[in-house]
Each structure stands twice: as C-alpha cells, then as structure tokens.
Protein backbone atom coordinates (compact mmCIF):
# COMPACT_ATOMS: atom_id res chain seq x y z
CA UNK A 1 0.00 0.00 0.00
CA UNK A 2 1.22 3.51 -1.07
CA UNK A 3 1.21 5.96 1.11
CA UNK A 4 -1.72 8.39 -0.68
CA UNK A 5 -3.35 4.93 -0.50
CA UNK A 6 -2.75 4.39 3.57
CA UNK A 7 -4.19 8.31 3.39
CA UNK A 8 -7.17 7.34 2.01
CA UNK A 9 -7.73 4.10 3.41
CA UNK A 10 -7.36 6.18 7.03
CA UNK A 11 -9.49 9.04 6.24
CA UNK A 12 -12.31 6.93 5.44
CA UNK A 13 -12.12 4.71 8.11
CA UNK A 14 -12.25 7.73 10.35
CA UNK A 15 -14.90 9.02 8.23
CA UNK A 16 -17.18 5.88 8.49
CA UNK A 17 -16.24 2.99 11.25
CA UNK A 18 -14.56 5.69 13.44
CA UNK A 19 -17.81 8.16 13.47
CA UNK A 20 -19.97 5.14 13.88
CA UNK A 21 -18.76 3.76 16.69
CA UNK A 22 -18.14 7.39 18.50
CA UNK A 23 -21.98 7.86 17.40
CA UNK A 24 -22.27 4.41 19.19
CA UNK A 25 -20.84 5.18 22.34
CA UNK A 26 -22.88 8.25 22.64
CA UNK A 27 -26.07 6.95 21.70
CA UNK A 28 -26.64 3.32 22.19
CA UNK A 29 -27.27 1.54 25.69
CA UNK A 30 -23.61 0.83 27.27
CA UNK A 31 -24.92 -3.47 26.93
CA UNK A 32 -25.95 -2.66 23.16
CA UNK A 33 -23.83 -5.37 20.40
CA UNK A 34 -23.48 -4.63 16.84
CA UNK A 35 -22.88 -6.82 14.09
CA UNK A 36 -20.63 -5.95 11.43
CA UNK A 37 -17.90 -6.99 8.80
CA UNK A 38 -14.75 -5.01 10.41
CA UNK A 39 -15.62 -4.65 14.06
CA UNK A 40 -11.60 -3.22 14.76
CA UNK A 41 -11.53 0.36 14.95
CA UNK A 42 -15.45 -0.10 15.37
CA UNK A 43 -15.27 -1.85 18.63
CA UNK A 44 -12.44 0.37 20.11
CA UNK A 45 -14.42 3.65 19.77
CA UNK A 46 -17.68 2.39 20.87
CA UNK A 47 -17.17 0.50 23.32
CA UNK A 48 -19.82 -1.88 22.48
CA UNK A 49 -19.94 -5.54 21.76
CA UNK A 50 -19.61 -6.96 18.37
CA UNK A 51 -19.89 -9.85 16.65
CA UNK A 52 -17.58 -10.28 13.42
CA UNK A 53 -19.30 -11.16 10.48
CA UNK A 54 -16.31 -12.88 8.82
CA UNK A 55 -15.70 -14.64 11.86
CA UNK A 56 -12.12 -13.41 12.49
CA UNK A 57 -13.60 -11.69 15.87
CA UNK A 58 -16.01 -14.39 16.35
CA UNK A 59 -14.68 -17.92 15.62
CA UNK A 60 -17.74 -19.56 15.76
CA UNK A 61 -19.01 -17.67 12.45
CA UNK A 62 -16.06 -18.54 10.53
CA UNK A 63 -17.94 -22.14 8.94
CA UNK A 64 -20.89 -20.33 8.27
CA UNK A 65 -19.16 -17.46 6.58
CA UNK A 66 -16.81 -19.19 4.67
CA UNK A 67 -19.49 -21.37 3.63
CA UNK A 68 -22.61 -18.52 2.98
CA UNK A 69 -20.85 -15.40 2.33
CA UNK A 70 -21.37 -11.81 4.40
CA UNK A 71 -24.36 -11.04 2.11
CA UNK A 72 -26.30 -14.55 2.77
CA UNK A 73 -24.78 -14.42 6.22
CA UNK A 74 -27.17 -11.01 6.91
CA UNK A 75 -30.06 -11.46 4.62
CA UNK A 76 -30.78 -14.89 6.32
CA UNK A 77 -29.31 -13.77 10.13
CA UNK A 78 -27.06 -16.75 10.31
CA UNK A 79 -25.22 -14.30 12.76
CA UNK A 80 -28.18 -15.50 15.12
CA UNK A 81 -25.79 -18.84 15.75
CA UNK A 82 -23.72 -16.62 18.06
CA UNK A 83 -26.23 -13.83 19.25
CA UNK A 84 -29.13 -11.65 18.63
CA UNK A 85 -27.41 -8.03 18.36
CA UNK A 86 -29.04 -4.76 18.68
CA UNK A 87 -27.53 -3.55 15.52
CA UNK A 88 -26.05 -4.17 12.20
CA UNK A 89 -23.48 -2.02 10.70
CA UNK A 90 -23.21 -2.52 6.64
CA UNK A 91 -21.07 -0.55 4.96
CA UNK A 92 -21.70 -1.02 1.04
CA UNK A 93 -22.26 1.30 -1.97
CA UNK A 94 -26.37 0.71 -1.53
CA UNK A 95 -27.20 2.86 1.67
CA UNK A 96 -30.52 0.91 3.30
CA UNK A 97 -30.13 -2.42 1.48
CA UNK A 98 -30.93 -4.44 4.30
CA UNK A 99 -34.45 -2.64 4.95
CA UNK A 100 -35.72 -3.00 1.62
CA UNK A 101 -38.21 -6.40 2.49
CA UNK A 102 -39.08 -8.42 -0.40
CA UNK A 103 -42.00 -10.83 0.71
CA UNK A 104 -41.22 -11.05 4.04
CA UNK A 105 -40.74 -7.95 5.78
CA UNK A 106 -37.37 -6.92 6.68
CA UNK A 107 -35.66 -6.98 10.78
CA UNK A 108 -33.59 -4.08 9.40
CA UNK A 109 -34.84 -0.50 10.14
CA UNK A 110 -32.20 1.53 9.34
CA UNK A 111 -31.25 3.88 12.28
CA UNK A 112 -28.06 6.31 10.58
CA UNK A 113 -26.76 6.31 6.86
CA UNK A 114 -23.42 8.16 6.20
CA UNK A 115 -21.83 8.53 2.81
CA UNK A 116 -17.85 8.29 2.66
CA UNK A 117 -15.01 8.92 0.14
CA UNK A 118 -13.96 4.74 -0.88
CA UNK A 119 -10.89 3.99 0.09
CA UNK A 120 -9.02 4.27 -3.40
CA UNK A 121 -6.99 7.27 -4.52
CA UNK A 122 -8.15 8.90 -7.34
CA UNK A 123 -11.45 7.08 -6.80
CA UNK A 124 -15.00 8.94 -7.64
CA UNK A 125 -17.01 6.14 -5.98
CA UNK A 126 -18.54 6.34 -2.65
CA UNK A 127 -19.98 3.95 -0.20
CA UNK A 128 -22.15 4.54 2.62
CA UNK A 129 -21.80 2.89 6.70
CA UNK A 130 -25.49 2.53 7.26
CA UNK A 131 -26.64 1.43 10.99
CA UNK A 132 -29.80 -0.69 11.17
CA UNK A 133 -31.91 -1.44 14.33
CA UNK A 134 -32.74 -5.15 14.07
CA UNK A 135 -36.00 -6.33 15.09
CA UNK A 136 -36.05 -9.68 16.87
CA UNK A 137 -39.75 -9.78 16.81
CA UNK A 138 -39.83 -9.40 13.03
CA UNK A 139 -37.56 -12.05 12.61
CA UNK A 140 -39.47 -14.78 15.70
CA UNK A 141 -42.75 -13.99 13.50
CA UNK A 142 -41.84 -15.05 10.58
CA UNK A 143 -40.59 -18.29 12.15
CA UNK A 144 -43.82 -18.87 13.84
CA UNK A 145 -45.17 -17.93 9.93
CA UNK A 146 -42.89 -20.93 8.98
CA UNK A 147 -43.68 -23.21 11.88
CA UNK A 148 -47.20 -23.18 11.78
CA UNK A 149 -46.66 -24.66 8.28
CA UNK A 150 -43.76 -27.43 9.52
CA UNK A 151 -43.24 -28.76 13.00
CA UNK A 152 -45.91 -26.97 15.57
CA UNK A 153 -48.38 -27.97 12.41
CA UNK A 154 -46.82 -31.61 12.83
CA UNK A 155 -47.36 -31.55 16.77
CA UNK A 156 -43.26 -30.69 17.53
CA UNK A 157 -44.00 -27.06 19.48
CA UNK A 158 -41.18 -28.52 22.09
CA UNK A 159 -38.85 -29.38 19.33
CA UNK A 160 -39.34 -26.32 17.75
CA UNK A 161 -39.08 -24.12 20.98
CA UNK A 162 -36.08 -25.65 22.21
CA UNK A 163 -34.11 -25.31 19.03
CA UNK A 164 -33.95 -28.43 17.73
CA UNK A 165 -36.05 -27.86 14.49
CA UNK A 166 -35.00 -24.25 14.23
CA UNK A 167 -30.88 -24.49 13.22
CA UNK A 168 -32.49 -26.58 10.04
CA UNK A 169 -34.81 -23.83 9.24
CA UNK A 170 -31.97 -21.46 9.48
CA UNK A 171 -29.82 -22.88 7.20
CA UNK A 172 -32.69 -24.64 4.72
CA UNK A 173 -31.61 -28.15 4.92
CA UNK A 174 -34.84 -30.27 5.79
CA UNK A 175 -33.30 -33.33 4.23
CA UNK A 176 -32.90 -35.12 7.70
CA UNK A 177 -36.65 -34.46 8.60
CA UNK A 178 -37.92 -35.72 6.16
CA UNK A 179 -38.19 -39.47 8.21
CA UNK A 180 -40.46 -37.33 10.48
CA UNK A 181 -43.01 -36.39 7.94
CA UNK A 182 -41.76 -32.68 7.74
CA UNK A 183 -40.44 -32.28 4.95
CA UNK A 184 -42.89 -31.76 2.58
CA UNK A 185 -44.78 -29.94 5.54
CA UNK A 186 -41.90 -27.09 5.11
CA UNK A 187 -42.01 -24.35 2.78
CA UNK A 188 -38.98 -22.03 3.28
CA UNK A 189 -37.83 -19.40 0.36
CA UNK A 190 -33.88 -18.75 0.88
C-alpha cells in the first residue's frame, strides 16, 4: 500500500467505522452489540460488543461465513448462531439495502446512513456505513409464519421451541426431517 493509499484508506475509516462507533458510544445503551464486517476500529471507539461477520472476531461464524458469504450471512441472520445483536453495521455502496423487504418484511430498520469517500486514490465512488436497528420480533414472526406450516403444524411445538427444528430452518436443509413427515410440511424461500 502507497502511502496516498494508507491516506485514504485512514481518512475513510475515520470518516465511516470511526464516526460510527463514536456515534455508538454516545447513543446506544452501554450493553448494546453490533454486528458488522470489520468490528476493529469499530469496537475500540464504541465500546460496544460486536460480533464479526467474517468470523475473524467471532470464531464460531467462521464455517458459516466461509461457507454462505457476508451477504447470505445477513439477509438470512445466520449471525443469530452466536447472538441476537441490537444492531447491524453494513457498509456497502447501496445505503438501506438491508431494509428494503421483499416478501417477508425486513428486521432491518435503518437507524443512521453516512456517505464516505472509498478507500481508493483517485477514486469517484462512494460507499455509505449505514446502521440498522434489528428487530427480533420481526424475525421470531416469521418463524412462527414458517412453523405453523412445519413442525408446531406436525405436533413438535417442544422441538421447535427448544431449538432443535429451528438451526435446520436457518440454514434450509430439511433433508434429515424428512423421516419425520416434515419435509414436505416445510415451505422455506432462501
């Protein structure tokens, strides 16, 4: 990396991850956790517990990102596996992605968008560091929405409740159920 490069790479980390998680500290309950991509510089200004959607930060994710990708790994919450956090931080050149629903609706309300300079000198493009709320509720409906149609619909309430129907439903595979008589009883879009 040049040095005009290290510039820019610097200046808009300060300009996006930095702000954010000053913004963070300030205005988000001190037990608050946030999910992002690059929780470094992030995590040391807000003082706020992440989880790192690439995994580096959060072992446990590293399978499941490796596997999915960051994008699948948010649009289907697979971050869930390792905790329900308060926010999501994307940074992408789409500001809002995440709270556009398509037929369900989306967990994502977005909270603070903020347009930077990309890291590239010479570089025209921008991307924005948009913060979302997540909505737990949103996202326990539409499993009861999915449920009702698969195991509580079968008689399996406990099984669902306690988890051990809902990792499948996370991650789509229903193959294993289908000796119960589920399988065909699912209907999941990915």
């Amino acid at each position: 990396m040049s040095l005009p490069q290290a510039r820019d790479h610097t200046r808009a980390l300060r300009q996006c991850l930095v702000a954010i998680g000053i913004w963070a500290r300030d205005e988000t309950p001190k037990g608050a956790t946030f999910a992002l991509a690059a929780p470094g510089a992030f995590g040391f200004y807000s003082d706020r517990g992440v989880i790192d959607l690439t995994g580096a930060v959060t072992p446990a994710l590293i399978p499941v990102a490796v596997r999915e990708g960051s994008d699948r790994v948010v649009g289907r919450l697979l971050f869930e596996r390792v905790g329900r956090p308060d926010y999501l931080v994307d940074v992408d050149a789409e500001p809002g992605r995440w709270a556009r629903a398509a037929a369900e609706p989306s967990p994502y309300r977005i909270i603070l968008a903020r347009r930077f300079a990309r890291p590239m000198a010479g570089s025209a493009h921008e991307l924005w560091c948009t913060v979302y709320a997540i909505d737990w509720s949103v996202v326990d409906a539409t499993r009861v929405r999915v449920a009702t149609r698969g195991a509580i619909a079968a008689g399996m309430e406990r099984e669902y409740t306690r988890g051990k129907i809902l990792p499948w439903i996370l991650t789509g595979d229903f193959n294993h159920l289908a000796h119960k008589g589920l399988y065909t009883a699912l209907s999941v879009s990915s």
